[in-house]
N, C-alpha and C. Protein backbone atom coordinates (compact mmCIF):
# COMPACT_ATOMS: atom_id res chain seq x y z
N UNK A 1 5.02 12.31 27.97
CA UNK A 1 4.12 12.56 29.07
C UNK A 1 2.67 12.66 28.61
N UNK A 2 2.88 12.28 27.49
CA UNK A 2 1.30 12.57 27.08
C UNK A 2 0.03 10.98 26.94
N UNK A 3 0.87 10.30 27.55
CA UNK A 3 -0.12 8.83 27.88
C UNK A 3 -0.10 8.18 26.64
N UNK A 4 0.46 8.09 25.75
CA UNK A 4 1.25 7.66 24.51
C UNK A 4 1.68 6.24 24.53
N UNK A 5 1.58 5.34 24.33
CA UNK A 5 2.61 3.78 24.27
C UNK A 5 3.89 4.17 23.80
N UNK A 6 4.52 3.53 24.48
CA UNK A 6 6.13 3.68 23.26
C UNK A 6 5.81 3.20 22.22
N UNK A 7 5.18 1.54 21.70
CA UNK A 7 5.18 1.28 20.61
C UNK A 7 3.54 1.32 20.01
N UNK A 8 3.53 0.99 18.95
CA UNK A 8 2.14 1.08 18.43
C UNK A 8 1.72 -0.54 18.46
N UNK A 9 0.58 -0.45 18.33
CA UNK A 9 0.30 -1.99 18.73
C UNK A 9 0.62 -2.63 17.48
N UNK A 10 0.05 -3.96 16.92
CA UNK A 10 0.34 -4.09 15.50
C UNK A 10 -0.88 -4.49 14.87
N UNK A 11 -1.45 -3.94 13.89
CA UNK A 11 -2.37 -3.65 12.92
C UNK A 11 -2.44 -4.83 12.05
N UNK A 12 -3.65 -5.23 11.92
CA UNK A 12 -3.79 -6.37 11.10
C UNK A 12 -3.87 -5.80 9.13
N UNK A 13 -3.42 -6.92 8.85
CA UNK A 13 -3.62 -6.26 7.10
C UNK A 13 -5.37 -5.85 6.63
N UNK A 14 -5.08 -4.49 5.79
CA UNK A 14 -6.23 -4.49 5.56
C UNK A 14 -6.70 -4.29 4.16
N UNK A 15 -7.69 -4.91 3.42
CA UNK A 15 -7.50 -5.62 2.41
C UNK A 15 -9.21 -4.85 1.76
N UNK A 16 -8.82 -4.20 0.53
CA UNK A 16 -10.59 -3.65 -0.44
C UNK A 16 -10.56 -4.14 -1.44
N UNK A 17 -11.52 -3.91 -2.48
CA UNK A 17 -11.12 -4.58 -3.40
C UNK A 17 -10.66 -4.39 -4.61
N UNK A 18 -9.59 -3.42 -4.61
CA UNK A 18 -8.16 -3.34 -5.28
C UNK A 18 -7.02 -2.88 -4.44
N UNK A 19 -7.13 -2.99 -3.57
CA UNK A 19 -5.65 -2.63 -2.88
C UNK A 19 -5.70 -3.17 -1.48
N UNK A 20 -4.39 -3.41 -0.70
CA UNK A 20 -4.13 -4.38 0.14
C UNK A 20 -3.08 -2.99 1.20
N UNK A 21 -3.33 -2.69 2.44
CA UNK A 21 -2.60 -2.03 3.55
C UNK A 21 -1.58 -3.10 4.51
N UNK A 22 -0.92 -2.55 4.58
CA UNK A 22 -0.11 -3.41 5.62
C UNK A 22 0.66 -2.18 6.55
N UNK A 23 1.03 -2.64 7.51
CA UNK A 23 1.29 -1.79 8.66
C UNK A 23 3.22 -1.76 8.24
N UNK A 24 4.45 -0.68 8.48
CA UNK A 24 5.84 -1.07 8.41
C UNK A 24 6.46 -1.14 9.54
N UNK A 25 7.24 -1.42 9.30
CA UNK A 25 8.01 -1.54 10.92
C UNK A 25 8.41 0.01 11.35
N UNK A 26 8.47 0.10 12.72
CA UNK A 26 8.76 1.37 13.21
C UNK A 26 10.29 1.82 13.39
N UNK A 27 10.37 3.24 13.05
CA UNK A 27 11.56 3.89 12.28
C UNK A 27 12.29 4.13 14.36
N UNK A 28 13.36 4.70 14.01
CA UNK A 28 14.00 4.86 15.48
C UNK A 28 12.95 6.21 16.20
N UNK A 29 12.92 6.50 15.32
CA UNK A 29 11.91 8.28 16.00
C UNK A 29 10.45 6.97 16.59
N UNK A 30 10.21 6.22 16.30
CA UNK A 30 8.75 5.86 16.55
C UNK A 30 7.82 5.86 15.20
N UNK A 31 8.21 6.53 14.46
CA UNK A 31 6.90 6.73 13.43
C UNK A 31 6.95 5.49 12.72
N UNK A 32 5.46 5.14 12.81
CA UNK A 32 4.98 3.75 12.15
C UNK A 32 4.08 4.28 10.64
N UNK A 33 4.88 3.62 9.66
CA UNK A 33 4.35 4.00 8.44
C UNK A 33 3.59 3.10 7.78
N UNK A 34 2.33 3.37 6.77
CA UNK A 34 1.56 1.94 6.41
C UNK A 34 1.88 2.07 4.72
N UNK A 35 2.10 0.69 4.15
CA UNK A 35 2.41 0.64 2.76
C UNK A 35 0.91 -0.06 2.23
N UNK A 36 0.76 0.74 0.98
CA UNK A 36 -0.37 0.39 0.13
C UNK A 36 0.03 -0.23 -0.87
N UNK A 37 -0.82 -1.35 -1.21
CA UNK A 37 -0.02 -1.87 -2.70
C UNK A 37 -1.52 -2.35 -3.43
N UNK A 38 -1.40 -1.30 -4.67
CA UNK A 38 -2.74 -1.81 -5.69
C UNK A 38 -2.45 -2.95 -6.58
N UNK A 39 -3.83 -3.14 -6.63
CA UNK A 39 -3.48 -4.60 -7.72
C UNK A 39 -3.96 -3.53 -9.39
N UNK A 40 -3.79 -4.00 -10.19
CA UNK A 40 -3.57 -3.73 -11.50
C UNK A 40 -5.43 -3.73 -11.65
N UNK A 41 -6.32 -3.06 -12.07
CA UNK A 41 -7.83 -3.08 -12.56
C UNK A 41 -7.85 -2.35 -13.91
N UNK A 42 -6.72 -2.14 -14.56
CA UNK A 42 -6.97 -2.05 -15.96
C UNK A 42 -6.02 -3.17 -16.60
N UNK A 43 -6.16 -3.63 -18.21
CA UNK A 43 -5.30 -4.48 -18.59
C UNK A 43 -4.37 -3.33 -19.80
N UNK A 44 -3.34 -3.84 -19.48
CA UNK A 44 -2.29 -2.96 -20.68
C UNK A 44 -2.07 -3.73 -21.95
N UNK A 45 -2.54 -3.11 -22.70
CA UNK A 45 -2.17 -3.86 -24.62
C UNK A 45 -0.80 -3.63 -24.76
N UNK A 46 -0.32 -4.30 -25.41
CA UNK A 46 0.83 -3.67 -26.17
C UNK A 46 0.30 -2.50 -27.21
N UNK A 47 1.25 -1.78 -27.53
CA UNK A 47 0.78 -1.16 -29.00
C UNK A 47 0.74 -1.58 -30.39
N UNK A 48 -0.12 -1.62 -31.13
CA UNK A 48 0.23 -2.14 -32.35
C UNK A 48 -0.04 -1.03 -33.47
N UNK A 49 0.56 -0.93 -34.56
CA UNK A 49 0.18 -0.21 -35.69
C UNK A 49 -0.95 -0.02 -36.38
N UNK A 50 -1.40 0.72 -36.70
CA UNK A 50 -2.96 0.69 -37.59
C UNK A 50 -2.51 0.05 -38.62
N UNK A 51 -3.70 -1.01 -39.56
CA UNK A 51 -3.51 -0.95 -40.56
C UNK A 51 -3.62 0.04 -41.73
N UNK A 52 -2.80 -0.03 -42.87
CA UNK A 52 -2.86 1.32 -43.35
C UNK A 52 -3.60 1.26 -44.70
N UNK A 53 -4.84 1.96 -45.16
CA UNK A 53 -5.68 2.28 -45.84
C UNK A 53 -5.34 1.43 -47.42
């Protein structure tokens, strides 16, 4: 009763510049959840050994 939609409208992706939003599909209760997914802005080395003296 509170002037509410049943559903939520649908949300376009939204996109910065390291991470990307997207809207999920709605659960039986109604609740609409949004997933974040970062992109990687550091690079990972492997490890390597020091050389030793």
């Amino acid at each position: 009763m509170s002037g509410q939609p049943k559903t939520r409208p649908k949300v376009p992706e939204g996109k910065a510049r390291y991470y990307v939003t997207k809207q999920k599909a709605a659960t039986d209760t109604g609740y609409v959840g949004y997933e974040t997914i970062w992109e990687d802005f550091q690079k990972e080395v492997p490890y390597e050994t020091p050389k030793r003296p």
